[in-house]
PDB file of N, CA and C in Angstrom:
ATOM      1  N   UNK A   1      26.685   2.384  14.636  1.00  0.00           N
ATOM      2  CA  UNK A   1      26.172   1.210  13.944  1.00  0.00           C
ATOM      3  C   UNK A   1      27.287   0.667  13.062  1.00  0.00           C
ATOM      4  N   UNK A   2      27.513  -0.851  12.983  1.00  0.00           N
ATOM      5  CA  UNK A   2      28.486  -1.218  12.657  1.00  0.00           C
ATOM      6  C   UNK A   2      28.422  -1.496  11.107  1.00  0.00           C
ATOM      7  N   UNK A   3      28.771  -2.208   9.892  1.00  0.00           N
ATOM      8  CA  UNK A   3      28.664  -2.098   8.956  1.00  0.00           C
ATOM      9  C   UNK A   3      28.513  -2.960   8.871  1.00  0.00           C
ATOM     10  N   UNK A   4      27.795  -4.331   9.422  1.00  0.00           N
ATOM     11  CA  UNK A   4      26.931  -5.486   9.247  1.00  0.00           C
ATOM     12  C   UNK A   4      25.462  -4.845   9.925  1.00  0.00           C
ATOM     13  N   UNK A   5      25.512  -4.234  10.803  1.00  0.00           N
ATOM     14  CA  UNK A   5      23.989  -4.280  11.308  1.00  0.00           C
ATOM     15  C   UNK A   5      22.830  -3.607  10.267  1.00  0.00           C
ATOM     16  N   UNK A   6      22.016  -4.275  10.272  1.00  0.00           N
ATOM     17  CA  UNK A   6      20.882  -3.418   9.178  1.00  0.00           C
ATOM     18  C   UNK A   6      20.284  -1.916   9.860  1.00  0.00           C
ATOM     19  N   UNK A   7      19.964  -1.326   9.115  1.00  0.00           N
ATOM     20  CA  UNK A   7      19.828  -0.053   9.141  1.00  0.00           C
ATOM     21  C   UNK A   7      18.267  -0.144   9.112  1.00  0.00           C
ATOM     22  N   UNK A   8      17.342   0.500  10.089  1.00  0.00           N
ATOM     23  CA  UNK A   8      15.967   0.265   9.704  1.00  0.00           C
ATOM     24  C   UNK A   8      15.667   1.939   9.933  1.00  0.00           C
ATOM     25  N   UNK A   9      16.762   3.000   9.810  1.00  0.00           N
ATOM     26  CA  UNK A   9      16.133   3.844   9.209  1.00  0.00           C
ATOM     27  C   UNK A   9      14.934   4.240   8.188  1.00  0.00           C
ATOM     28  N   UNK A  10      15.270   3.685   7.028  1.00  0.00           N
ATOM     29  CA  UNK A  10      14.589   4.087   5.869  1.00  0.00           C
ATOM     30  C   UNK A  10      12.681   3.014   6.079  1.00  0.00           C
ATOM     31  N   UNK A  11      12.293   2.469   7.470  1.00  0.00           N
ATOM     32  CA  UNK A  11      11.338   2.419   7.948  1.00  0.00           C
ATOM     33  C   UNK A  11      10.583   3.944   8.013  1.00  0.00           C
ATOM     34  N   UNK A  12      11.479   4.435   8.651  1.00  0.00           N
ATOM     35  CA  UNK A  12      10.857   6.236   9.208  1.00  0.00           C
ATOM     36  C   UNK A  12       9.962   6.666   7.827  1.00  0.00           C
ATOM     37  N   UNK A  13      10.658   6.708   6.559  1.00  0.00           N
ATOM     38  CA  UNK A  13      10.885   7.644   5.407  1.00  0.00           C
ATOM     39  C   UNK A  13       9.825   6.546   4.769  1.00  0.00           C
ATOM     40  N   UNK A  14       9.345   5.693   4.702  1.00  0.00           N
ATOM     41  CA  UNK A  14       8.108   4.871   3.558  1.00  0.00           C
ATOM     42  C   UNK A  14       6.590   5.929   4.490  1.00  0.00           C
ATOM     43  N   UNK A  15       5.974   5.927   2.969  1.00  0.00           N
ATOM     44  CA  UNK A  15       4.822   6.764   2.768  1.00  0.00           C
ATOM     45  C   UNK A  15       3.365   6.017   3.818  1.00  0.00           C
ATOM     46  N   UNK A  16       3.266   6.706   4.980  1.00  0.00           N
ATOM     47  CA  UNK A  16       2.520   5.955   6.029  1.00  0.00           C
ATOM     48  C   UNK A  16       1.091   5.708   5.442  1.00  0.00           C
ATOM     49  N   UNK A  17       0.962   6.403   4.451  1.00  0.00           N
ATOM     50  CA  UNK A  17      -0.610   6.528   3.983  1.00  0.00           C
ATOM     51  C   UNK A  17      -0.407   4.985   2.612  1.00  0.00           C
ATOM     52  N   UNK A  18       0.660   4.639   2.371  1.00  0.00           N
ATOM     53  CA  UNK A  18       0.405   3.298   1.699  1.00  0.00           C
ATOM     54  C   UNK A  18       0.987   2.444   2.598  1.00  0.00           C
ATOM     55  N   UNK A  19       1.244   2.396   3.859  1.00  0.00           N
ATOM     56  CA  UNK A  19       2.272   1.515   4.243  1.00  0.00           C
ATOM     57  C   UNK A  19       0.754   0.708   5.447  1.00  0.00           C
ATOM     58  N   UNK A  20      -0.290   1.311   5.529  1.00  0.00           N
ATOM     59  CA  UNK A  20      -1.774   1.368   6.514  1.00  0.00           C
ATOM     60  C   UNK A  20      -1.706   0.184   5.161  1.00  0.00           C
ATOM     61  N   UNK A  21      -1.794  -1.229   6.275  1.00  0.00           N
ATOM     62  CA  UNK A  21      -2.349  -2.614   5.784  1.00  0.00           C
ATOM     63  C   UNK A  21      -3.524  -2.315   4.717  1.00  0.00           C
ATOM     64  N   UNK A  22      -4.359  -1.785   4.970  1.00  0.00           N
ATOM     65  CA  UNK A  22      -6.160  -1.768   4.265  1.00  0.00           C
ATOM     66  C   UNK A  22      -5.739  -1.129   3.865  1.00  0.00           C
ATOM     67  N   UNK A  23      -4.753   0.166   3.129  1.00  0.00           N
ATOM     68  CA  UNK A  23      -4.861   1.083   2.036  1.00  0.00           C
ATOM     69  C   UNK A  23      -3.974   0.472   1.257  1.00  0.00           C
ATOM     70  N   UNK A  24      -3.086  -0.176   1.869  1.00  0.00           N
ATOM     71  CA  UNK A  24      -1.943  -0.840   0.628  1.00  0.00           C
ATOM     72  C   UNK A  24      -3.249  -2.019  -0.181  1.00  0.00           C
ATOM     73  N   UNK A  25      -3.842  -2.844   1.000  1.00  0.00           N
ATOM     74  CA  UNK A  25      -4.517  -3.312  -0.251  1.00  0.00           C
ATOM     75  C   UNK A  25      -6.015  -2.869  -1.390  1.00  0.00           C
ATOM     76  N   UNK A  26      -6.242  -1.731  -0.990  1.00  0.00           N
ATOM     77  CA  UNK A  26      -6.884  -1.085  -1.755  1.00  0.00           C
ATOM     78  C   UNK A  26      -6.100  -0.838  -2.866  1.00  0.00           C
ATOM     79  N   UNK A  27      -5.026   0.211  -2.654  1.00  0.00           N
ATOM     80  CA  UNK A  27      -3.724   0.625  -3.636  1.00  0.00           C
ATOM     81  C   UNK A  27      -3.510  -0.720  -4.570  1.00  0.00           C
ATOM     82  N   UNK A  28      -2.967  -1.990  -4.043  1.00  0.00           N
ATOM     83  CA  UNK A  28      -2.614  -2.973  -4.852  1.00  0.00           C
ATOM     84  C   UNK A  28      -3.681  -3.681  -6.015  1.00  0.00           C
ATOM     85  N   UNK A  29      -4.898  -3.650  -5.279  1.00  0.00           N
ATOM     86  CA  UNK A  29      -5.725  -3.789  -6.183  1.00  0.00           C
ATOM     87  C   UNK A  29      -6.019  -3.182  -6.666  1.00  0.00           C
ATOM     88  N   UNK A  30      -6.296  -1.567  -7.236  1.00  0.00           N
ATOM     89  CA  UNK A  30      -6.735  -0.965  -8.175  1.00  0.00           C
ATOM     90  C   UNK A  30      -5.493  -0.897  -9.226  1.00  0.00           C
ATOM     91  N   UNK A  31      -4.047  -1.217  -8.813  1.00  0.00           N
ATOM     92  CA  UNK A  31      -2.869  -0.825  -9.297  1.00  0.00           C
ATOM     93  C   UNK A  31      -3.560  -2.375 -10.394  1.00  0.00           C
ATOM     94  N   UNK A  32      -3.917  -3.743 -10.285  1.00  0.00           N
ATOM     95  CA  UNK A  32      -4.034  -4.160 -11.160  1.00  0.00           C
ATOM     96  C   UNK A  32      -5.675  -4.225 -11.894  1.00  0.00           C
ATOM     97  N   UNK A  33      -6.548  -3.208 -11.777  1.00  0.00           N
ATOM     98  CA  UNK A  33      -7.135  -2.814 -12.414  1.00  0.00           C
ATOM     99  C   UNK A  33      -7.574  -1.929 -13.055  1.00  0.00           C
ATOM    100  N   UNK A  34      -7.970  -1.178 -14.206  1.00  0.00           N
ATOM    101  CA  UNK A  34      -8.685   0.081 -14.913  1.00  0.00           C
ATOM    102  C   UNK A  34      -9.547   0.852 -13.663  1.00  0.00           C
ATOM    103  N   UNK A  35     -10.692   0.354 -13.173  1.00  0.00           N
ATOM    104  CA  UNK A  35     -11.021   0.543 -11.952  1.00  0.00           C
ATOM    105  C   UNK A  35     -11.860  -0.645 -11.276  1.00  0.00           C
ATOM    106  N   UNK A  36     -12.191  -0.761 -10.345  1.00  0.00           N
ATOM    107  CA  UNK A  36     -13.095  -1.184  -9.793  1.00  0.00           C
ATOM    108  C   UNK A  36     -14.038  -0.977  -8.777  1.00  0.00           C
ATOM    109  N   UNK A  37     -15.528  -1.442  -8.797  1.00  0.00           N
ATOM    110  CA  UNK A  37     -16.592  -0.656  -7.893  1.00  0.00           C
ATOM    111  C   UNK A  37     -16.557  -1.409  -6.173  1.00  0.00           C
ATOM    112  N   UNK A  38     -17.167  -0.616  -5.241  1.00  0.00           N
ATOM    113  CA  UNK A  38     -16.881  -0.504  -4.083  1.00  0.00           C
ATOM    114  C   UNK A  38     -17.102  -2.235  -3.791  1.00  0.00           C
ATOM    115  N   UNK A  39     -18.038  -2.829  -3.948  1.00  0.00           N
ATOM    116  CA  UNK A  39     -18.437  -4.202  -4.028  1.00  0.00           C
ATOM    117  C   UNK A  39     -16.904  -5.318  -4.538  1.00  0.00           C
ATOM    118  N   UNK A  40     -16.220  -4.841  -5.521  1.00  0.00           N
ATOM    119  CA  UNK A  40     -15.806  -5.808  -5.596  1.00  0.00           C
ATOM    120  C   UNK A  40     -14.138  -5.382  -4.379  1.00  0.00           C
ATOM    121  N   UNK A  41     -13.948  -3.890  -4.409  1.00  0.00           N
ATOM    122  CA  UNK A  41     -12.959  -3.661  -3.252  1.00  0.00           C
ATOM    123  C   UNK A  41     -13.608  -4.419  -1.755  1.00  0.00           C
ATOM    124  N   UNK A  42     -14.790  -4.502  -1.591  1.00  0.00           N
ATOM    125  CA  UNK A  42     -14.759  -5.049  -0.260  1.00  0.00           C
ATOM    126  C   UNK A  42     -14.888  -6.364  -0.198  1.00  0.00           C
ATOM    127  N   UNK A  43     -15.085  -7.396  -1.572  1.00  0.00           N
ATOM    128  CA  UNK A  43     -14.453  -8.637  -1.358  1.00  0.00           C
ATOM    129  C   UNK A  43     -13.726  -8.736  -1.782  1.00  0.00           C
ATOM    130  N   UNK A  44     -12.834  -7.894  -2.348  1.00  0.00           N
ATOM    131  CA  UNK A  44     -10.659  -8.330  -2.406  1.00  0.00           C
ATOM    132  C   UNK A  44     -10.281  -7.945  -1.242  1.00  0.00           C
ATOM    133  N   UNK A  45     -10.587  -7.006  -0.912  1.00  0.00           N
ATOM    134  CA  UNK A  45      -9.951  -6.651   0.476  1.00  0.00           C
ATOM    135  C   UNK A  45     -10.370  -7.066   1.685  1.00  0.00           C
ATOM    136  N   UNK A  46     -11.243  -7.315   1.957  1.00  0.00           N
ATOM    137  CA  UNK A  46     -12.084  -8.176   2.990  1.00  0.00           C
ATOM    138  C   UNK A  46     -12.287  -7.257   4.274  1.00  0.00           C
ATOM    139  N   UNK A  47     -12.031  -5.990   3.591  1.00  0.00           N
ATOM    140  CA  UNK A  47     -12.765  -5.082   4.506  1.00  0.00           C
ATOM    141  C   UNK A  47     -13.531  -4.958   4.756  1.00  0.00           C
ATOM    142  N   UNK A  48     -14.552  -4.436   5.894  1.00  0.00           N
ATOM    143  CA  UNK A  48     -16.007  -3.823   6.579  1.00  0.00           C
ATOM    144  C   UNK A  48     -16.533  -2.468   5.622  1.00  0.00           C
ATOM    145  N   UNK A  49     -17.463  -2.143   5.093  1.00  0.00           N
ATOM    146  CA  UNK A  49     -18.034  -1.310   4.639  1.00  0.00           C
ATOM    147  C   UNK A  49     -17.480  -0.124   5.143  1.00  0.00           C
ATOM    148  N   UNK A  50     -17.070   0.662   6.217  1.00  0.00           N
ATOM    149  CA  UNK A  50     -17.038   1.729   7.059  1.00  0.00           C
ATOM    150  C   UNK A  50     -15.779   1.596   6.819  1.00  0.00           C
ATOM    151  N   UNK A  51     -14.755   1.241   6.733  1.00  0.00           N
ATOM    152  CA  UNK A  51     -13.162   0.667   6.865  1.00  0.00           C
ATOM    153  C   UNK A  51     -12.845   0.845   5.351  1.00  0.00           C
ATOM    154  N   UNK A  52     -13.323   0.332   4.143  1.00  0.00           N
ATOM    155  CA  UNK A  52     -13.295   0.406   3.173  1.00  0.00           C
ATOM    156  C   UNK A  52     -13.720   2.376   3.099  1.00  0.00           C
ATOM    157  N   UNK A  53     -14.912   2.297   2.928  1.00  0.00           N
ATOM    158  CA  UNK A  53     -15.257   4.054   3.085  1.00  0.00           C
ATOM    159  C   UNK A  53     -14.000   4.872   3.617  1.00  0.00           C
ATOM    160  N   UNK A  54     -13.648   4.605   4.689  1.00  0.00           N
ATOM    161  CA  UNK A  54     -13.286   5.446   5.498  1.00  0.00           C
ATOM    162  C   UNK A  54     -11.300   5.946   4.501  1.00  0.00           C
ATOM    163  N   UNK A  55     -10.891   4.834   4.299  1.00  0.00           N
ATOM    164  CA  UNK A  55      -9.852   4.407   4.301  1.00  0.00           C
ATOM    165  C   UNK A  55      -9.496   4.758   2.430  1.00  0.00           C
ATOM    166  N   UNK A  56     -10.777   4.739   1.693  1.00  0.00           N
ATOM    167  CA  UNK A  56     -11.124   5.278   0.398  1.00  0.00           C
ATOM    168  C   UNK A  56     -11.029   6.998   0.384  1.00  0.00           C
ATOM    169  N   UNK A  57     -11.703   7.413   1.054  1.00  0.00           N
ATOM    170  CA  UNK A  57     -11.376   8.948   1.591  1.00  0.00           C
ATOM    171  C   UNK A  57     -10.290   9.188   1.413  1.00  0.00           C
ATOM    172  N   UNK A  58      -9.646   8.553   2.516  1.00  0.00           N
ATOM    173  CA  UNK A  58      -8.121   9.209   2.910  1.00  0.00           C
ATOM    174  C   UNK A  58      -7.002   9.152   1.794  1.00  0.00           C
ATOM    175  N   UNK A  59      -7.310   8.025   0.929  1.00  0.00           N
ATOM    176  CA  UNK A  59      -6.556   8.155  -0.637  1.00  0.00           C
ATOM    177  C   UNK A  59      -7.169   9.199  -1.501  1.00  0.00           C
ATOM    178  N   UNK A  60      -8.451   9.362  -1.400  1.00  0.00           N
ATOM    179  CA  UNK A  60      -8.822  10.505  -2.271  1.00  0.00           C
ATOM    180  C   UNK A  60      -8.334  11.986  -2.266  1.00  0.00           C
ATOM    181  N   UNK A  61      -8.605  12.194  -0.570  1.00  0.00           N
ATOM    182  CA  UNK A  61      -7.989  13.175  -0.094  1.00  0.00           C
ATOM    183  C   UNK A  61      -6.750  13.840  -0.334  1.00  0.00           C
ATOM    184  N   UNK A  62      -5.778  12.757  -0.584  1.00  0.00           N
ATOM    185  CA  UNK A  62      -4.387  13.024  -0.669  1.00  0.00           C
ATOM    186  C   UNK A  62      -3.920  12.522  -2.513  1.00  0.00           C
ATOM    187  N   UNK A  63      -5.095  12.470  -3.024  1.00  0.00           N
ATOM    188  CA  UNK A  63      -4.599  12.509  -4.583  1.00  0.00           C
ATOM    189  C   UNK A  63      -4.766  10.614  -4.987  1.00  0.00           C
ATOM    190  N   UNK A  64      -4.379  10.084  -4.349  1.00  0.00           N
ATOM    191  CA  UNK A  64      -4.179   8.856  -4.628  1.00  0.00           C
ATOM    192  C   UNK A  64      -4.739   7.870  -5.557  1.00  0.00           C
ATOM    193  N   UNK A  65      -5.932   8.222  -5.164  1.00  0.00           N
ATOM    194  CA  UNK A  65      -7.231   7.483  -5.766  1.00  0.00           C
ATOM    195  C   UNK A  65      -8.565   8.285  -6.112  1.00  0.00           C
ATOM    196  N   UNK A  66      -9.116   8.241  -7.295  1.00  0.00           N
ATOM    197  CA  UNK A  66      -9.806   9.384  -7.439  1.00  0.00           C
ATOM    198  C   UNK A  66     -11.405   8.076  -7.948  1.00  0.00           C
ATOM    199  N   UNK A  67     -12.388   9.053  -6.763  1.00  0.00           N
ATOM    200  CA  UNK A  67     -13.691   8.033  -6.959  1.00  0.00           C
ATOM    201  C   UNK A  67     -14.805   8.816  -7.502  1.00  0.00           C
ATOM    202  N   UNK A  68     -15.262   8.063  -8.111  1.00  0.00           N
ATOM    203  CA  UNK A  68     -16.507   8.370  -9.279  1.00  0.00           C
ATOM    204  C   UNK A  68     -17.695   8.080  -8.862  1.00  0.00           C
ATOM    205  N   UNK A  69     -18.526   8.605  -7.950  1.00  0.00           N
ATOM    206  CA  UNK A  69     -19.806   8.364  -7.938  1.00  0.00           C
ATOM    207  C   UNK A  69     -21.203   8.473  -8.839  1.00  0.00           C
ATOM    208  N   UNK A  70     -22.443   8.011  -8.855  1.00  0.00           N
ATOM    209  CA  UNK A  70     -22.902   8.180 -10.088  1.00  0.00           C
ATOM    210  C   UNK A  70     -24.396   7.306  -9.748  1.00  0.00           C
ATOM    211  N   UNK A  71     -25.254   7.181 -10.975  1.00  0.00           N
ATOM    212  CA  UNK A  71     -26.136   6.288 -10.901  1.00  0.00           C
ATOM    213  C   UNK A  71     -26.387   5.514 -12.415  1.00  0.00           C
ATOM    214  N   UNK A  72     -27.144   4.355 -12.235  1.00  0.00           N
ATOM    215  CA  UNK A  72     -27.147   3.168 -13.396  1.00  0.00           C
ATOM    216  C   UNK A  72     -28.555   3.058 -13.156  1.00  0.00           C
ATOM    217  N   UNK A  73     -29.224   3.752 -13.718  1.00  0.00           N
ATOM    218  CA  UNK A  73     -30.616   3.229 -12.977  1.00  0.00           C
ATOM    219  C   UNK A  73     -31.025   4.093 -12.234  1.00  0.00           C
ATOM    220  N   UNK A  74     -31.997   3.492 -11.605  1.00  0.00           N
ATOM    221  CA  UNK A  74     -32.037   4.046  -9.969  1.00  0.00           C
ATOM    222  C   UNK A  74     -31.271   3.226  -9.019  1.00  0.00           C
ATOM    223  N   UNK A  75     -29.620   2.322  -9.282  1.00  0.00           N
ATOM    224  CA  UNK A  75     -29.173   2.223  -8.214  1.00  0.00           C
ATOM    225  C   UNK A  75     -27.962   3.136  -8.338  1.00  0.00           C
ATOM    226  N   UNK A  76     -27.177   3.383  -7.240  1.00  0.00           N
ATOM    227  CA  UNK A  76     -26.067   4.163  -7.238  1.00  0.00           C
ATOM    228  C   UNK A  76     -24.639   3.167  -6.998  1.00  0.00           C
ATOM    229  N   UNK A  77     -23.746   3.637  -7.553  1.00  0.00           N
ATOM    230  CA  UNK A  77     -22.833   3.235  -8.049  1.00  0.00           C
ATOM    231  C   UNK A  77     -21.541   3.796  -7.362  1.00  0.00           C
ATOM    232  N   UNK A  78     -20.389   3.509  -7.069  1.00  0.00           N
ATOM    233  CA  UNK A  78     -18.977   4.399  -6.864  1.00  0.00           C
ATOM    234  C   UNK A  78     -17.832   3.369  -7.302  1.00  0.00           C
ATOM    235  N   UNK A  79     -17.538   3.922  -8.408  1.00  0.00           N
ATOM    236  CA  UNK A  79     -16.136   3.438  -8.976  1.00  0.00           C
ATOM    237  C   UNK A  79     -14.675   4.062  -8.040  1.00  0.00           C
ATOM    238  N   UNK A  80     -13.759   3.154  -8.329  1.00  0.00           N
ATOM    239  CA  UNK A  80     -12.405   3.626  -7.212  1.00  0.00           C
ATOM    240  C   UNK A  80     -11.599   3.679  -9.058  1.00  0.00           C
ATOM    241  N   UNK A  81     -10.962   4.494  -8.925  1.00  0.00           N
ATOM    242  CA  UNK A  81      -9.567   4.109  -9.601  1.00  0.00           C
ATOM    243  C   UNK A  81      -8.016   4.959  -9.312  1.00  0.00           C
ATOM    244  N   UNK A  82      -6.681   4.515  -9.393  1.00  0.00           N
ATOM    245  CA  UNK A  82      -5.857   4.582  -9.241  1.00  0.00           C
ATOM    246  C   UNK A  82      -5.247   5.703  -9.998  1.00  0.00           C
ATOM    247  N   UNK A  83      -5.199   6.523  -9.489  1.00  0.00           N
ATOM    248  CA  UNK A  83      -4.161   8.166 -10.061  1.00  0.00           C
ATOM    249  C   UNK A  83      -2.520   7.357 -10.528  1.00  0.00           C
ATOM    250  N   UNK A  84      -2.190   8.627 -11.251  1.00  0.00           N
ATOM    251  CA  UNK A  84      -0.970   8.651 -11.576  1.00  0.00           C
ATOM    252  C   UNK A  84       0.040   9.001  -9.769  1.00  0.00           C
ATOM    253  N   UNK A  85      -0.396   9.688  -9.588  1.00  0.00           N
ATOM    254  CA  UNK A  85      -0.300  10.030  -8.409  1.00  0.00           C
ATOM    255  C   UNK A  85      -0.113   8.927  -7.248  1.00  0.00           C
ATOM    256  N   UNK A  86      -0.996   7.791  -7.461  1.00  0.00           N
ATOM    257  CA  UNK A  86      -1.064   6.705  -6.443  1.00  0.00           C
ATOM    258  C   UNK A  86      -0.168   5.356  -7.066  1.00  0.00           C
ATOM    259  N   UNK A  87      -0.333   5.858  -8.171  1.00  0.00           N
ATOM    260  CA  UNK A  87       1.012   4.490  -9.250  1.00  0.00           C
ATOM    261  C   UNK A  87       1.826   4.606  -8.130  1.00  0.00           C
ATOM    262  N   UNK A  88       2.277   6.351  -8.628  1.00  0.00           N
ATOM    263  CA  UNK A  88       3.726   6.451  -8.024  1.00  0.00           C
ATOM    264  C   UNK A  88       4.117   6.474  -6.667  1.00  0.00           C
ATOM    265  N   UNK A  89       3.395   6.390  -5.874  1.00  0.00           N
ATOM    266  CA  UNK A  89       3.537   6.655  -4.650  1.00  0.00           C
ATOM    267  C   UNK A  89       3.545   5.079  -4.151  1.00  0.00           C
ATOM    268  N   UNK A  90       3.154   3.921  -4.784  1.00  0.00           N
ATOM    269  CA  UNK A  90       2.810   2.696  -4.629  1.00  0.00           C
ATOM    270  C   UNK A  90       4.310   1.690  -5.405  1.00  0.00           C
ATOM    271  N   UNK A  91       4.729   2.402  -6.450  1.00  0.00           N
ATOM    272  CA  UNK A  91       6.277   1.803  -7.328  1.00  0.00           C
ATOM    273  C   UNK A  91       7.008   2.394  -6.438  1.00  0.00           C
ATOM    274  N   UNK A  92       7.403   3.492  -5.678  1.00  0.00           N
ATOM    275  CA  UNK A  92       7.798   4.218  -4.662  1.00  0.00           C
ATOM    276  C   UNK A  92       8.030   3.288  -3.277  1.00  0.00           C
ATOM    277  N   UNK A  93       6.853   2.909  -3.235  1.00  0.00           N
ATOM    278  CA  UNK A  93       7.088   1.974  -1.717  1.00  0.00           C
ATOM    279  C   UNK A  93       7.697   0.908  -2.405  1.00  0.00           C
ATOM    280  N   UNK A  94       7.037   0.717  -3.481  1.00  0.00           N
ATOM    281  CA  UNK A  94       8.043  -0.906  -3.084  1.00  0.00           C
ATOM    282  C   UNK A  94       9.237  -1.240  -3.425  1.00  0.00           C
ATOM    283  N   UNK A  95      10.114  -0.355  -4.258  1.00  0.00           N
ATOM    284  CA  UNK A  95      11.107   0.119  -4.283  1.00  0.00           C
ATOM    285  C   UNK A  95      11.769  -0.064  -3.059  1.00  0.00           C
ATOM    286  N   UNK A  96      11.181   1.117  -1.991  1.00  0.00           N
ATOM    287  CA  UNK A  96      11.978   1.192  -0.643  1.00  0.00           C
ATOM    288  C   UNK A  96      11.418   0.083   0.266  1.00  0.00           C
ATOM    289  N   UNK A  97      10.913  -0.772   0.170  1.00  0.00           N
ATOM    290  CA  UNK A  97      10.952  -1.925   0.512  1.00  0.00           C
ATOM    291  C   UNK A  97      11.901  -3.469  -0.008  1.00  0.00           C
ATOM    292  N   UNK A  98      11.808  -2.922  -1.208  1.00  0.00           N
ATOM    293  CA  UNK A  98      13.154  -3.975  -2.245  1.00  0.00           C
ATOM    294  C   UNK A  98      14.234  -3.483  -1.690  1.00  0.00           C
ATOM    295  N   UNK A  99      14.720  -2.356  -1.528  1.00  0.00           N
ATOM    296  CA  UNK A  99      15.885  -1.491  -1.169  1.00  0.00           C
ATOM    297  C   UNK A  99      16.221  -2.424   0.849  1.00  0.00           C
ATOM    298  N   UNK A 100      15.376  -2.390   1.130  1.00  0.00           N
ATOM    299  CA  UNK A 100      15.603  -2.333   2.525  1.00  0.00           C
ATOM    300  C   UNK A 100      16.007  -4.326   2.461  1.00  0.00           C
ATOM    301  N   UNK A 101      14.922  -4.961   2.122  1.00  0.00           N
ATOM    302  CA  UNK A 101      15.222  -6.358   1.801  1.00  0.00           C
ATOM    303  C   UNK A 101      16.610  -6.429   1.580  1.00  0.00           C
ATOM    304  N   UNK A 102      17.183  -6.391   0.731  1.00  0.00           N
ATOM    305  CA  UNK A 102      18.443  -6.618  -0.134  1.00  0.00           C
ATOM    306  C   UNK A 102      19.483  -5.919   0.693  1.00  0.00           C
ATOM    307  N   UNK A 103      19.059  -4.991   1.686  1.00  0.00           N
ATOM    308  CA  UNK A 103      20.137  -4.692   2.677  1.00  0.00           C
ATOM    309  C   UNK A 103      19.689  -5.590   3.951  1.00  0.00           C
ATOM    310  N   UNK A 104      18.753  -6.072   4.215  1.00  0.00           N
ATOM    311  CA  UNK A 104      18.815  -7.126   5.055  1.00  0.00           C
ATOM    312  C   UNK A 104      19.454  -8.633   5.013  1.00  0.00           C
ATOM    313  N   UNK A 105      19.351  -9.006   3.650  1.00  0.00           N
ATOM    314  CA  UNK A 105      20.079  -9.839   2.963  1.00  0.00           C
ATOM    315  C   UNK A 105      21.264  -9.988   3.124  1.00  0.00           C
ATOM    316  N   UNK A 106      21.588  -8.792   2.817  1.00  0.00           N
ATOM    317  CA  UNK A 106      23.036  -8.392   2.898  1.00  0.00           C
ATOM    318  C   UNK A 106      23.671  -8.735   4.255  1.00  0.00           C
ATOM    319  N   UNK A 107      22.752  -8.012   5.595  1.00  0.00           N
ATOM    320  CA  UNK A 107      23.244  -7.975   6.939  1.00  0.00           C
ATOM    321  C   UNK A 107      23.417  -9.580   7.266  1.00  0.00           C
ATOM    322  N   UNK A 108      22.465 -10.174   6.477  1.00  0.00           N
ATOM    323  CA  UNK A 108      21.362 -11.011   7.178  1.00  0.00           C
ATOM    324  C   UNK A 108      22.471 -11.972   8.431  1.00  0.00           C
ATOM    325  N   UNK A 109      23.821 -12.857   6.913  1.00  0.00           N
ATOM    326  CA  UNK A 109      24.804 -13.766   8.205  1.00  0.00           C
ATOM    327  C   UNK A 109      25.419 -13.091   9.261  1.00  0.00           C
ATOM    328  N   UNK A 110      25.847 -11.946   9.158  1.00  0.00           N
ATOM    329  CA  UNK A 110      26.438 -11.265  10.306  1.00  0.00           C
ATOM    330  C   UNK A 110      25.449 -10.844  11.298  1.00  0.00           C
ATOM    331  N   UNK A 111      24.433 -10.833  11.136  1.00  0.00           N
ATOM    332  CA  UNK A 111      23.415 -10.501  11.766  1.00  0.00           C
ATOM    333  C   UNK A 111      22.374 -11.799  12.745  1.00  0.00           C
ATOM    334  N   UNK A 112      22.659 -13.167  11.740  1.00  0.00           N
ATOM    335  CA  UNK A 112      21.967 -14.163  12.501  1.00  0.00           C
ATOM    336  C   UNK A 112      23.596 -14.938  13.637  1.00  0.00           C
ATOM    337  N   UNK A 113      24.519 -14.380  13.075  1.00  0.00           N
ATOM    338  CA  UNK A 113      25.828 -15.161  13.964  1.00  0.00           C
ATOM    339  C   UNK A 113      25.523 -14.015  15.251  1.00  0.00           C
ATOM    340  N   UNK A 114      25.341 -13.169  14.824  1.00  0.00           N
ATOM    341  CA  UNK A 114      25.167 -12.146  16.122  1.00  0.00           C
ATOM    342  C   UNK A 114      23.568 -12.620  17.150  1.00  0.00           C
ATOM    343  N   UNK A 115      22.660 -13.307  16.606  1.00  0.00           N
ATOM    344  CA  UNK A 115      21.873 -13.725  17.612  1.00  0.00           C
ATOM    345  C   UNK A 115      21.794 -14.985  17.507  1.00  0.00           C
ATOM    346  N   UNK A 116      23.020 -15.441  17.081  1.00  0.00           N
ATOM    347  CA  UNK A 116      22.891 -17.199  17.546  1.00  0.00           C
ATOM    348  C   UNK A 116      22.235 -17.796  16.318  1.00  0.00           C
ATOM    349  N   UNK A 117      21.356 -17.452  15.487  1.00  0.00           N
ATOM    350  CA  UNK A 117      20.792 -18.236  15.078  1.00  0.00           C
ATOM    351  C   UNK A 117      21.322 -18.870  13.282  1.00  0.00           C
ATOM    352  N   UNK A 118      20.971 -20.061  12.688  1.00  0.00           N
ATOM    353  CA  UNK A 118      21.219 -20.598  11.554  1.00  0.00           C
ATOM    354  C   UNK A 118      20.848 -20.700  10.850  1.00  0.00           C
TER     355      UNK A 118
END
C-alpha cells in the first residue's frame, strides 16, 4: 500500500456492537440524555418494538446500557440509561471514526486523481 492510498484497516478494529446502525442510535441518544423511557427511544429511533427490545438487551448485556424496569401505578415502566461504560465505548468510536476521516482527507487528492475523479 502506497502512502497516498487510505488505509481502511482500522474499519476491522471499531466496536461492532456500536457500529449496528439501531444501537449507535440508541447509544447517541441516551449519550444526550440522563435517561430515557422505552416510548420515547422508539420515536427517536424509529425503531419497531422487537428491534428496539432486542437491540436494548444486547447493550445491557455487554455493560453498555443499564435498564431499569419498574411500575408507576399499575402501569409498567423501563427506563434505558447510558453507563460509563457505554460513554466510553461511544467517545471511542468516534474518535476512530474522526481518526479515519482526516486520513481520508488526507488520501483524499491522490486518491480522486487515481480514479479520475474532481
Amino acid at each position: 500500500m502506497s502512502a497516498n492510498e487510505p488505509d481502511f484497516t482500522q474499519l476491522a478494529e471499531l466496536d461492532r456492537l456500536v457500529h449496528e446502525p439501531s444501537r449507535l442510535a440508541i447509544l447517541a441518544t441516551l449519550a444526550g440524555c440522563e435517561s430515557a423511557d422505552f416510548q420515547f427511544l422508539l420515536n427517536t429511533t424509529g425503531l419497531n418494538k422487537g428491534n428496539l427490545s432486542a437491540h436494548a438487551i444486547k447493550l445491557e448485556q455487554v455493560g453498555y446500557v443499564e435498564v431499569e424496569k419498574g411500575f408507576s401505578g399499575k402501569s409498567p415502566y423501563t427506563l434505558y440509561r447510558l453507563t460509563p461504560a457505554g460513554r466510553n465505548a461511544l467517545k471511542a468510536y468516534q474518535a476512530q471514526l474522526q481518526q479515519m476521516l482526516v486520513k481520508l482527507d488526507e488520501s483524499g487528492p491522490a486518491l480522486n486523481a487515481e480514479l479520475g475523479v474532481e
